[in-house]
N, C-alpha and C. Protein backbone atom coordinates (compact mmCIF):
# COMPACT_ATOMS: atom_id res chain seq x y z
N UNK A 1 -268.63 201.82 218.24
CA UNK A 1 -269.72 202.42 217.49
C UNK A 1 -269.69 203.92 217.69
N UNK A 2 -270.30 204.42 216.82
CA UNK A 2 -270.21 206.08 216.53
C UNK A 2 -271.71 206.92 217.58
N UNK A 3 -271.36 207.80 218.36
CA UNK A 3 -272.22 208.05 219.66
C UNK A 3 -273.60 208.67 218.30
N UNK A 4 -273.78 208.90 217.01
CA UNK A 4 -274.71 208.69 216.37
C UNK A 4 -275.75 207.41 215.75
N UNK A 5 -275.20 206.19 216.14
CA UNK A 5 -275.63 205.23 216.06
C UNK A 5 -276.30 204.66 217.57
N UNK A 6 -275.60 205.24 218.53
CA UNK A 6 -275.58 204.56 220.47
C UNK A 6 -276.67 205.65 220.37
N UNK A 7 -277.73 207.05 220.26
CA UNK A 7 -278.14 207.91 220.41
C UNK A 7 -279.39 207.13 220.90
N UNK A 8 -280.27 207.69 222.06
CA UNK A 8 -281.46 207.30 222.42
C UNK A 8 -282.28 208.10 221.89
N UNK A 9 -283.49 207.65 221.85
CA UNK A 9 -284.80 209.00 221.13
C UNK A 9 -284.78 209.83 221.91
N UNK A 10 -285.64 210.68 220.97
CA UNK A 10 -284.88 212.40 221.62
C UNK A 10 -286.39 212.61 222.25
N UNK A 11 -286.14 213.16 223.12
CA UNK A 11 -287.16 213.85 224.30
C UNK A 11 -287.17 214.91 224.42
N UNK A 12 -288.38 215.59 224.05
CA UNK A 12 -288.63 216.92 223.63
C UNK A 12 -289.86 217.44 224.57
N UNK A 13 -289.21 218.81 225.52
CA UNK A 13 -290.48 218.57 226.87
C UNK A 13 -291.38 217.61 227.17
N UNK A 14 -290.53 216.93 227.72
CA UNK A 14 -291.10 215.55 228.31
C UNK A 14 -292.14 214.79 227.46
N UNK A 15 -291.59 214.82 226.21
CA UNK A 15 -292.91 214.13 225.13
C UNK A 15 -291.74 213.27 224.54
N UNK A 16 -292.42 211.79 224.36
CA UNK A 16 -291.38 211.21 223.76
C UNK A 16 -291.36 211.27 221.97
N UNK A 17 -290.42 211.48 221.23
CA UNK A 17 -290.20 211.42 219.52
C UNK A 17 -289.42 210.76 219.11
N UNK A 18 -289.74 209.24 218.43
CA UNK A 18 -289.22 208.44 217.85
C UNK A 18 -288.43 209.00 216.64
N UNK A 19 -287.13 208.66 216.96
CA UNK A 19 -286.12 208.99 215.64
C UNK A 19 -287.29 208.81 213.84
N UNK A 20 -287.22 209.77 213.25
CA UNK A 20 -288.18 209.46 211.91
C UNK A 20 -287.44 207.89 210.90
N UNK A 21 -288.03 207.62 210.33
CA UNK A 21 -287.94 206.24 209.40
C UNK A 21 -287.07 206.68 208.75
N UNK A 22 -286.16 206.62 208.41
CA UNK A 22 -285.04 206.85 207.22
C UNK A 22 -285.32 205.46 205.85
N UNK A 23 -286.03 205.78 204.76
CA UNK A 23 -286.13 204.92 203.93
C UNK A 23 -285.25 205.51 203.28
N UNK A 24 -284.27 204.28 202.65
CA UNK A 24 -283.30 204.54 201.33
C UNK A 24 -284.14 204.58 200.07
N UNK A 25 -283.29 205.47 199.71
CA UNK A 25 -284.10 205.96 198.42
C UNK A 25 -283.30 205.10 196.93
N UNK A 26 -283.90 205.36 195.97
CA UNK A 26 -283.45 204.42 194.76
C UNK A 26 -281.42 204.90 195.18
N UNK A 27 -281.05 203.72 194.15
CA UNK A 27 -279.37 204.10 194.10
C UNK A 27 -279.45 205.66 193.25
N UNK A 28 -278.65 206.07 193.25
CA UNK A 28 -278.03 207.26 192.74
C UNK A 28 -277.69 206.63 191.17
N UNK A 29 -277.93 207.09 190.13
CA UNK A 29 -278.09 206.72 188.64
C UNK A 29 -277.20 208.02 187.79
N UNK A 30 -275.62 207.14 186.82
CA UNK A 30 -275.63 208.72 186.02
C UNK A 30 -276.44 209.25 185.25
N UNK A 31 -276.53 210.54 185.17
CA UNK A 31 -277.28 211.09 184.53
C UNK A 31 -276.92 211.56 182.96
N UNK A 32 -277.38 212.01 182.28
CA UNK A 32 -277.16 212.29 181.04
C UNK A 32 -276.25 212.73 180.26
N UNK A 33 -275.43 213.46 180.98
CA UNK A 33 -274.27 214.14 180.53
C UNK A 33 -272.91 213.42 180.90
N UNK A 34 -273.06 212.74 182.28
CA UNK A 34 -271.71 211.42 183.04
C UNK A 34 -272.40 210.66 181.56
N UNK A 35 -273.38 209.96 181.17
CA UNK A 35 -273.38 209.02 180.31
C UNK A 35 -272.84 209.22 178.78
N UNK A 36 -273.12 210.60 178.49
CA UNK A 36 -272.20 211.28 176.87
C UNK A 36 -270.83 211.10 177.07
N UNK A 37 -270.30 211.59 178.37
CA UNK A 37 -268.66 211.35 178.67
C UNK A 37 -268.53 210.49 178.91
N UNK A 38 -269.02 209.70 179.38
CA UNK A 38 -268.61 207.76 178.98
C UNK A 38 -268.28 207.36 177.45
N UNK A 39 -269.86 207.93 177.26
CA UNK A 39 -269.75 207.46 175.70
C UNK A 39 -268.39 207.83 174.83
N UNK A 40 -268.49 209.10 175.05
CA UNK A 40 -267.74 209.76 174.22
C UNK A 40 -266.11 209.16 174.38
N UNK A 41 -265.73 208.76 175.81
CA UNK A 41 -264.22 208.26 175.92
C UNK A 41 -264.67 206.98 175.12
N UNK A 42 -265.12 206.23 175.66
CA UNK A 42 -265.42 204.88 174.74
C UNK A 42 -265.31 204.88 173.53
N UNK A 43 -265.86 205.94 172.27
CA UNK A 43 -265.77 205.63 171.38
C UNK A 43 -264.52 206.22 170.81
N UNK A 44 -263.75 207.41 171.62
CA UNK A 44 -262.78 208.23 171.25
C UNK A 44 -261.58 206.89 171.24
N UNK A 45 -261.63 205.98 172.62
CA UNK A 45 -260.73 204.76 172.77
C UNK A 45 -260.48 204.03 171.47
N UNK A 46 -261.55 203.33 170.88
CA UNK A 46 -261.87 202.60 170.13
C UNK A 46 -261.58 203.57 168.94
N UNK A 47 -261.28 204.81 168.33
CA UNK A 47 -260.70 204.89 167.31
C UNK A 47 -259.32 205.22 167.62
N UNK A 48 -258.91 205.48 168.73
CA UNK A 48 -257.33 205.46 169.10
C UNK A 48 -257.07 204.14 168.71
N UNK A 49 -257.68 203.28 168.62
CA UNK A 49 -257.33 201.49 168.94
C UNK A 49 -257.44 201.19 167.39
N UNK A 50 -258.38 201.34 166.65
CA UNK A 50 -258.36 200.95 165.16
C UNK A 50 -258.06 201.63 164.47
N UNK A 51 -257.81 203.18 164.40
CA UNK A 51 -256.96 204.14 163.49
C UNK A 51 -255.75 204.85 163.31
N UNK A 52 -256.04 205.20 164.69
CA UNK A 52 -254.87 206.37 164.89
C UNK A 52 -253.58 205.34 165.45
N UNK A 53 -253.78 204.55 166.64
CA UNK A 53 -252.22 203.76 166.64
C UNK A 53 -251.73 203.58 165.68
N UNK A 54 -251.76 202.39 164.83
CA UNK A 54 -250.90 202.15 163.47
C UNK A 54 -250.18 203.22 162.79
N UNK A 55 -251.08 204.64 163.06
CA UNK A 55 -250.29 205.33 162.43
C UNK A 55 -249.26 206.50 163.74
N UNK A 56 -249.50 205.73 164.98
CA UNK A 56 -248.52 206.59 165.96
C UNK A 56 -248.91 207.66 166.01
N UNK A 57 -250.70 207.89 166.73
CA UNK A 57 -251.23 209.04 166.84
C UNK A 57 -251.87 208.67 167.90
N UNK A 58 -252.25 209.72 169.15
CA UNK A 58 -253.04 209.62 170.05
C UNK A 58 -254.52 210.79 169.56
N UNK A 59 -255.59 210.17 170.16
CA UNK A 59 -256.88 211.16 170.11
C UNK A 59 -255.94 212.73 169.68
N UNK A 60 -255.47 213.16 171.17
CA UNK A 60 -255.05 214.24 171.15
C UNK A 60 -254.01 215.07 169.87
N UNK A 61 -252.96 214.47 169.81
CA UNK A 61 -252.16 214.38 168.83
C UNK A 61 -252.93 214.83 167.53
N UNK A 62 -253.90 214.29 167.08
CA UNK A 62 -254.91 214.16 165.97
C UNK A 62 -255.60 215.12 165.81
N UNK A 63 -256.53 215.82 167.07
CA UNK A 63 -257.28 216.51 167.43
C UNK A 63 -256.79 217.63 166.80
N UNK A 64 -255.01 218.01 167.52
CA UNK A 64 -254.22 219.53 167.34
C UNK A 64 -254.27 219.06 165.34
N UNK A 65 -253.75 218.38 165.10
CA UNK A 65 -253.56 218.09 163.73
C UNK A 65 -254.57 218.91 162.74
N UNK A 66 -255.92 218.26 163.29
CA UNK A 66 -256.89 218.54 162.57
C UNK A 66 -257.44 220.26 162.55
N UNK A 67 -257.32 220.68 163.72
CA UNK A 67 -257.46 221.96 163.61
C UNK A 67 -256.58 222.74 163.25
N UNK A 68 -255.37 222.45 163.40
CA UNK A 68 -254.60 223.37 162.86
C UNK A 68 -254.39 223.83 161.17
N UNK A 69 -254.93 222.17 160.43
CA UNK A 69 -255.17 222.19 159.34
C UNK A 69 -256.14 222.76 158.78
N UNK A 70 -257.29 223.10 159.61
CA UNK A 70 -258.62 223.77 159.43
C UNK A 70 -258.22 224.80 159.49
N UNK A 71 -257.55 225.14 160.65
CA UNK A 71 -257.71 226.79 160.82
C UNK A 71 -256.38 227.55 159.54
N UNK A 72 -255.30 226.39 159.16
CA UNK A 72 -253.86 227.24 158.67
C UNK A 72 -253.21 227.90 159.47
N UNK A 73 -253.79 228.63 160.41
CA UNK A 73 -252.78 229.54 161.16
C UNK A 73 -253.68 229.54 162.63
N UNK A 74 -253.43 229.13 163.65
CA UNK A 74 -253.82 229.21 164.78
C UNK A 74 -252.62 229.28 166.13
N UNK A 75 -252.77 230.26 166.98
CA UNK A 75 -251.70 230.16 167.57
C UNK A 75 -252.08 229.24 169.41
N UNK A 76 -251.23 228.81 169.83
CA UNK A 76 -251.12 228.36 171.08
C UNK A 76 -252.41 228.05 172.14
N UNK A 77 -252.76 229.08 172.10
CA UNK A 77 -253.71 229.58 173.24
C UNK A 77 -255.05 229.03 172.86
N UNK A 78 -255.29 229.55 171.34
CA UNK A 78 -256.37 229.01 170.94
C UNK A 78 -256.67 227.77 170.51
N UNK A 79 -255.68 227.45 170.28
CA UNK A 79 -255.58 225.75 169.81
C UNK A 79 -255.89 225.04 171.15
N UNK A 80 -255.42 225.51 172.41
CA UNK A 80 -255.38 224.52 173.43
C UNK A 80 -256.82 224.84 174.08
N UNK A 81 -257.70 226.03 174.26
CA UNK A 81 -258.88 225.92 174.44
C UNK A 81 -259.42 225.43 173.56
N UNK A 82 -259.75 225.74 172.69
CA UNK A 82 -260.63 225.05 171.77
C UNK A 82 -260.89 223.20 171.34
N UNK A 83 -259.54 222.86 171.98
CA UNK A 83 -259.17 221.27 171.99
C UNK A 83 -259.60 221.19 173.56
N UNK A 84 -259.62 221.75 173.95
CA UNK A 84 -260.50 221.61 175.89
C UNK A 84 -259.16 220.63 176.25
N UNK A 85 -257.42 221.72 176.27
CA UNK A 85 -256.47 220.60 176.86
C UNK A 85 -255.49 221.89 177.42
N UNK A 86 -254.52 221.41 178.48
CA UNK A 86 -253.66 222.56 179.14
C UNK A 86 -252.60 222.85 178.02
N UNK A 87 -252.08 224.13 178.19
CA UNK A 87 -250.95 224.28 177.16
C UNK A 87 -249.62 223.78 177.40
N UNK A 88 -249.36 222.92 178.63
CA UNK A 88 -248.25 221.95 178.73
C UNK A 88 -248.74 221.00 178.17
N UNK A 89 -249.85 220.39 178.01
CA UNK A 89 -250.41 219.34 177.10
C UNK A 89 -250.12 219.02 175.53
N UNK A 90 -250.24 220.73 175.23
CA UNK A 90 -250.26 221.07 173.85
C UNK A 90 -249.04 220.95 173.20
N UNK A 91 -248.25 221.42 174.14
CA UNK A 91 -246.65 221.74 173.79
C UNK A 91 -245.93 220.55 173.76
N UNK A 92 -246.28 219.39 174.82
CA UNK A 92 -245.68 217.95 174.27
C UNK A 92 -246.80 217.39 173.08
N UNK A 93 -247.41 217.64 172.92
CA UNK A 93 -247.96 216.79 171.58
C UNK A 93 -247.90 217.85 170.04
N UNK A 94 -246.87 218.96 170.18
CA UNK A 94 -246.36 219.51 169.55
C UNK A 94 -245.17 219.43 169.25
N UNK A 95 -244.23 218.70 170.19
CA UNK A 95 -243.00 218.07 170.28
C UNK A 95 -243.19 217.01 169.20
N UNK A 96 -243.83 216.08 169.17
CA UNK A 96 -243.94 214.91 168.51
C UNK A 96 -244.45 215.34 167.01
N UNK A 97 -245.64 216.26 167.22
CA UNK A 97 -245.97 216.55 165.83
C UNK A 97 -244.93 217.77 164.58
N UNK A 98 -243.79 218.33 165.34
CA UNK A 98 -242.82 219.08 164.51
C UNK A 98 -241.66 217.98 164.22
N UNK A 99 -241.46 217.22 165.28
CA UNK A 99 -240.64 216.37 164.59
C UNK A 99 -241.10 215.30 163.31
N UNK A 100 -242.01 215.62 163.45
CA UNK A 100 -242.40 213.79 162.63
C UNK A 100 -243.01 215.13 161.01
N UNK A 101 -242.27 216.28 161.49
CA UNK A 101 -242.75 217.19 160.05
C UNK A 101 -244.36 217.91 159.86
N UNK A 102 -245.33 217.65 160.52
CA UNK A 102 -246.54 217.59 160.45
C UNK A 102 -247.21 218.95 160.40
N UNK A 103 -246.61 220.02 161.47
CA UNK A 103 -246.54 221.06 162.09
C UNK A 103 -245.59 221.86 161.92
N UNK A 104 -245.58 223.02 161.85
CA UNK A 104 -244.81 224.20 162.32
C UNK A 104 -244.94 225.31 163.15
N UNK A 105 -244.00 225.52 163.74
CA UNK A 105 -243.73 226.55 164.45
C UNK A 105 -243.57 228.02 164.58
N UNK A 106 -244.47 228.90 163.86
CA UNK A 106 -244.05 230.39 163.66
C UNK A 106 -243.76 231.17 164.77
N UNK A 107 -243.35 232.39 164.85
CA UNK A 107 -243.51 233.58 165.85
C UNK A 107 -244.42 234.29 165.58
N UNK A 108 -245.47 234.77 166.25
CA UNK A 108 -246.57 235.61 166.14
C UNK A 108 -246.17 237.40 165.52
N UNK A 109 -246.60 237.74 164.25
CA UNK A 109 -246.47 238.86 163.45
C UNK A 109 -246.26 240.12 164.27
N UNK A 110 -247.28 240.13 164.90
CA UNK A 110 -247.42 241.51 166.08
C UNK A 110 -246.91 241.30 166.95
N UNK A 111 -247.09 239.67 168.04
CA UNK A 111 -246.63 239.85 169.18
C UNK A 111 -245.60 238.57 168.97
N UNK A 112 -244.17 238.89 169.37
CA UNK A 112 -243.38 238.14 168.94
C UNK A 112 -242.93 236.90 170.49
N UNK A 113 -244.23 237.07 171.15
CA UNK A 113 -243.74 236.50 172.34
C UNK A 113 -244.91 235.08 172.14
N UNK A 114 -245.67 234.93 171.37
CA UNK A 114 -246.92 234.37 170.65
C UNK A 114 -246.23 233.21 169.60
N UNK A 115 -247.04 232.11 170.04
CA UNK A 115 -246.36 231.00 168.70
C UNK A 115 -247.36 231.04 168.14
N UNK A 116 -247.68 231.10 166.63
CA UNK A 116 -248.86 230.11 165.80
C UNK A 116 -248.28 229.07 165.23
N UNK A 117 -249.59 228.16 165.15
CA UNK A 117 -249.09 226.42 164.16
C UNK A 117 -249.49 226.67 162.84
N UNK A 118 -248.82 226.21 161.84
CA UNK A 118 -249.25 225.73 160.71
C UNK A 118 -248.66 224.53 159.99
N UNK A 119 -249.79 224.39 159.24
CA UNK A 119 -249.73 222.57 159.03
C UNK A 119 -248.35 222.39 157.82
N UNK A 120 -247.66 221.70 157.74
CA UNK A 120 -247.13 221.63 156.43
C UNK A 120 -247.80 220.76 155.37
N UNK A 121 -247.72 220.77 154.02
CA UNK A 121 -247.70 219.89 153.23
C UNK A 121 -247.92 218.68 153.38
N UNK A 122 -247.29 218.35 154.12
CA UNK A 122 -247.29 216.18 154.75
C UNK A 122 -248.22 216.38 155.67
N UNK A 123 -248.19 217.63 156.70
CA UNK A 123 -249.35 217.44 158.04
C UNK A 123 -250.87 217.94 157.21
N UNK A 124 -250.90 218.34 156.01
CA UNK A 124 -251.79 217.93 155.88
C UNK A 124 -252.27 217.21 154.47
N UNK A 125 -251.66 216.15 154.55
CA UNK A 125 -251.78 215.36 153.25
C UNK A 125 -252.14 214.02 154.11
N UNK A 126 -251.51 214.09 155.51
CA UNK A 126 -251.48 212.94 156.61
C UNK A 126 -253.29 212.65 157.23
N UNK A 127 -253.06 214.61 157.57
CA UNK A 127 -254.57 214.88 158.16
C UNK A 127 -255.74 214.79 157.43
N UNK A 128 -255.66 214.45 156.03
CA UNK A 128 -256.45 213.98 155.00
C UNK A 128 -256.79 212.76 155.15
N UNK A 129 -256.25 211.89 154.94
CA UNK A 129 -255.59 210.46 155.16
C UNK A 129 -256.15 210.01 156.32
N UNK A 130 -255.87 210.73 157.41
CA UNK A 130 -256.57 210.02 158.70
C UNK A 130 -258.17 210.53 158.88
N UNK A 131 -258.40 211.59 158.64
CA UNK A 131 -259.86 211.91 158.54
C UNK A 131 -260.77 211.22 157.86
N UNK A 132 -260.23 210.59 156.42
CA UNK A 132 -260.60 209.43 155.62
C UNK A 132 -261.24 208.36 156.95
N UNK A 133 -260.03 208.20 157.27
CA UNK A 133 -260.32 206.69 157.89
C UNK A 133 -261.07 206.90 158.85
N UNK A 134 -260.74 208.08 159.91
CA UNK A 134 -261.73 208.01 161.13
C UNK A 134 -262.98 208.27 160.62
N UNK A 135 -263.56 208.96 159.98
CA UNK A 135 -264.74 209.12 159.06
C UNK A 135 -265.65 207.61 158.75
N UNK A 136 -264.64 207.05 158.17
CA UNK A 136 -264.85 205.75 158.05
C UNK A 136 -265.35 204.85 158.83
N UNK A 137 -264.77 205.13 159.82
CA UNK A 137 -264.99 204.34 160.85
C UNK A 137 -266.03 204.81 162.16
N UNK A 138 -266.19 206.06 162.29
CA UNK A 138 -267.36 206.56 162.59
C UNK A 138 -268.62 206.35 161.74
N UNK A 139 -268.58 205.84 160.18
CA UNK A 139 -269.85 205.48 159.51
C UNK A 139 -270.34 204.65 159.91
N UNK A 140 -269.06 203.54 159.95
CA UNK A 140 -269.74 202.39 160.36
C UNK A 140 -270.35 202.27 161.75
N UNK A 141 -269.62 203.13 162.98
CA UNK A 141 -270.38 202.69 164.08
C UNK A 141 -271.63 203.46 163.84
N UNK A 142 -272.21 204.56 163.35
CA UNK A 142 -273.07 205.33 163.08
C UNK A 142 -274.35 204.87 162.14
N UNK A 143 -273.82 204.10 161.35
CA UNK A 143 -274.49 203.52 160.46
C UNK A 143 -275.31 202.16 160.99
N UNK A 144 -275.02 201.40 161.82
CA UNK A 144 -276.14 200.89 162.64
C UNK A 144 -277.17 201.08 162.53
N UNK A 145 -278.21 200.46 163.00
CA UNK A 145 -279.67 200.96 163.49
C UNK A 145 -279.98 201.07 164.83
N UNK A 146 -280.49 202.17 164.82
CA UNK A 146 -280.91 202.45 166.35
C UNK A 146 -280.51 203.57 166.30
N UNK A 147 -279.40 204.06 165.81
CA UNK A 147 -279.10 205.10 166.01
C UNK A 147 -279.53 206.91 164.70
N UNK A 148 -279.39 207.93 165.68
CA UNK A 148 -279.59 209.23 164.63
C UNK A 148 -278.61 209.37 163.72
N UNK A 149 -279.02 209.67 162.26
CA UNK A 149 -277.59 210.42 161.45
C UNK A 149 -276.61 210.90 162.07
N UNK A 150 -275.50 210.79 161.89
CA UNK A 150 -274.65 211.09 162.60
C UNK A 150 -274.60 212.45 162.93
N UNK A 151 -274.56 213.41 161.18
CA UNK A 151 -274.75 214.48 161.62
C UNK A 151 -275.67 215.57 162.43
N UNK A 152 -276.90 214.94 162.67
CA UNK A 152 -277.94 215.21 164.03
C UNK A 152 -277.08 214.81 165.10
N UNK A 153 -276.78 214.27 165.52
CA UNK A 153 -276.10 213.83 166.73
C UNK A 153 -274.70 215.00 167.11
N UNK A 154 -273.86 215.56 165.86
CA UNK A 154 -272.89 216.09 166.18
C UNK A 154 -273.44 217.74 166.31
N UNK A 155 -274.57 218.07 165.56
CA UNK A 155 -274.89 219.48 165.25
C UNK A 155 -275.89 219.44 166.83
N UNK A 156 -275.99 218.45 167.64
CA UNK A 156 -276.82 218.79 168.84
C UNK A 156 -275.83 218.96 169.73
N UNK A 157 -274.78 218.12 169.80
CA UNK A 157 -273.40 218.51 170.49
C UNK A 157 -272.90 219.67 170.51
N UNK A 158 -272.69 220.32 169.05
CA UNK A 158 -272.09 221.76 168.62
C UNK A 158 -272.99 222.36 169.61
N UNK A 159 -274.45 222.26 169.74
CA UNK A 159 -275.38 223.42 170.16
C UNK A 159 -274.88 223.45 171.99
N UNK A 160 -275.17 222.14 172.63
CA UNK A 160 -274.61 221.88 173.72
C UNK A 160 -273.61 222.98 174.20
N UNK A 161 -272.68 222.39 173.50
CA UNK A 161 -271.19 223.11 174.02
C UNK A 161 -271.24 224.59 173.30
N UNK A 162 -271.72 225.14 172.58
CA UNK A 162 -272.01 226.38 172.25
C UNK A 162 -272.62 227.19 173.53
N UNK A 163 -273.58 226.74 174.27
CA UNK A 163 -274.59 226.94 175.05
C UNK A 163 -274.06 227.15 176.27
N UNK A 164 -273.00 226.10 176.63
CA UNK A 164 -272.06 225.94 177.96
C UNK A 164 -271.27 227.02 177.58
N UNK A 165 -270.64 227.16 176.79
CA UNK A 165 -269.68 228.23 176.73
C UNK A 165 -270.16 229.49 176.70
N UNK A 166 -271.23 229.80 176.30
CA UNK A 166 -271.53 231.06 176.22
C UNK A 166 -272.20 231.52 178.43
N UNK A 167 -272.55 230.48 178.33
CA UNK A 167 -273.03 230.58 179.45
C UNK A 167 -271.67 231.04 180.59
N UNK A 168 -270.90 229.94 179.94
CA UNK A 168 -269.11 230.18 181.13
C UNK A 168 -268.97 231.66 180.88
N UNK A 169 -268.82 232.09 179.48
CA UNK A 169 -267.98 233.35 179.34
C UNK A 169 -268.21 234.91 180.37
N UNK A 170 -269.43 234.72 180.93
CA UNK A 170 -269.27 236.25 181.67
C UNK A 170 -268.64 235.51 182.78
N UNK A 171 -269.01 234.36 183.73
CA UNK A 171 -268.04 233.96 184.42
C UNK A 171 -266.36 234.16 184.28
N UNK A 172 -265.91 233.81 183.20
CA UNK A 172 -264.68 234.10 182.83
C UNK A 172 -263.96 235.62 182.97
N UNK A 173 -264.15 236.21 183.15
CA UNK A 173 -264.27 237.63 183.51
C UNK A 173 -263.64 238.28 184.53
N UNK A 174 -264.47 237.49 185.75
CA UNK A 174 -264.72 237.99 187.04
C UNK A 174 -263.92 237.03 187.59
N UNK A 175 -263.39 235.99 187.35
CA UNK A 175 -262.36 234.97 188.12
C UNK A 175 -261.01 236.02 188.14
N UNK A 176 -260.89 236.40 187.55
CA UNK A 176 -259.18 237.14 187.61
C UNK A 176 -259.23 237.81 188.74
């Protein structure tokens, strides 16, 4: 046994003081934000599982897809923050997406040490195509009852992570 368990009551000028009651308190419960990142892998799983496999896409894979198609021209750096993933991350699921045609590869105009992506033709005729479906398939889980319009639910998210980030950025600064 641990000489914190063997311990006799403590004697304090010759007055005796019974060790205090230690009541356990409720279990420890996640809280609100562990429960969104549950959620959120859960449902991100479940369209890896009914959309994107068949067509030999991971979340991630999809993710770069979609923005790059949004943005037309986005280079490296920003693609991989903004997808909240490392840029060795980025660069193998850029491997897969130049071969399979989806993506391209430029050199940056000014700084030639800089890649930007842009989508081709097929990457985004593809990224059409799958937005269809995940769309789709977010209606339906959305479309339930019980639950908010979807788009309330995503425009409170935007605000969220708007909020966190602005909050990170003077932090960001002072780490270097």
């Amino acid at each position: 046994m641990s000489a914190a368990v063997d311990r006799q009551p403590r004697r304090v000028a010759g007055i005796y003081r019974p060790q205090p009651a230690k009541t356990p308190g409720p279990p420890p419960r996640p809280g609100p934000l562990a429960q969104l990142c549950r959620t959120a892998n859960t449902i991100r799983a479940h369209l890896e599982r009914t959309v994107l496999r068949e067509k030999g896409m991971t979340w991630t894979a999809y993710d770069v897809l979609v923005l790059v198609c949004a943005r037309r021209a986005v280079d490296t750096r920003t693609a991989a923050t903004e997808i909240g993933i490392a840029k060795a991350t980025l660069t193998n699921v850029l491997v897969s997406l130049v071969d399979r045609g989806l993506v391209r590869r430029d050199l940056h105009e000014d700084d030639r040490r800089r890649v930007v992506l842009r989508p081709t033709p097929t990457g985004m005729e593809f990224a059409r195509q799958l937005q269809g479906r995940v769309d789709a398939e977010q209606a339906r889980l959305f479309g339930e009852p019980g639950l908010p319009a979807g788009d309330s639910l995503a425009r409170v998210l935007r605000t969220l992570a708007m909020r966190s980030r602005q909050r990170a950025a003077p932090d960001a600064g002072t780490a270097r």
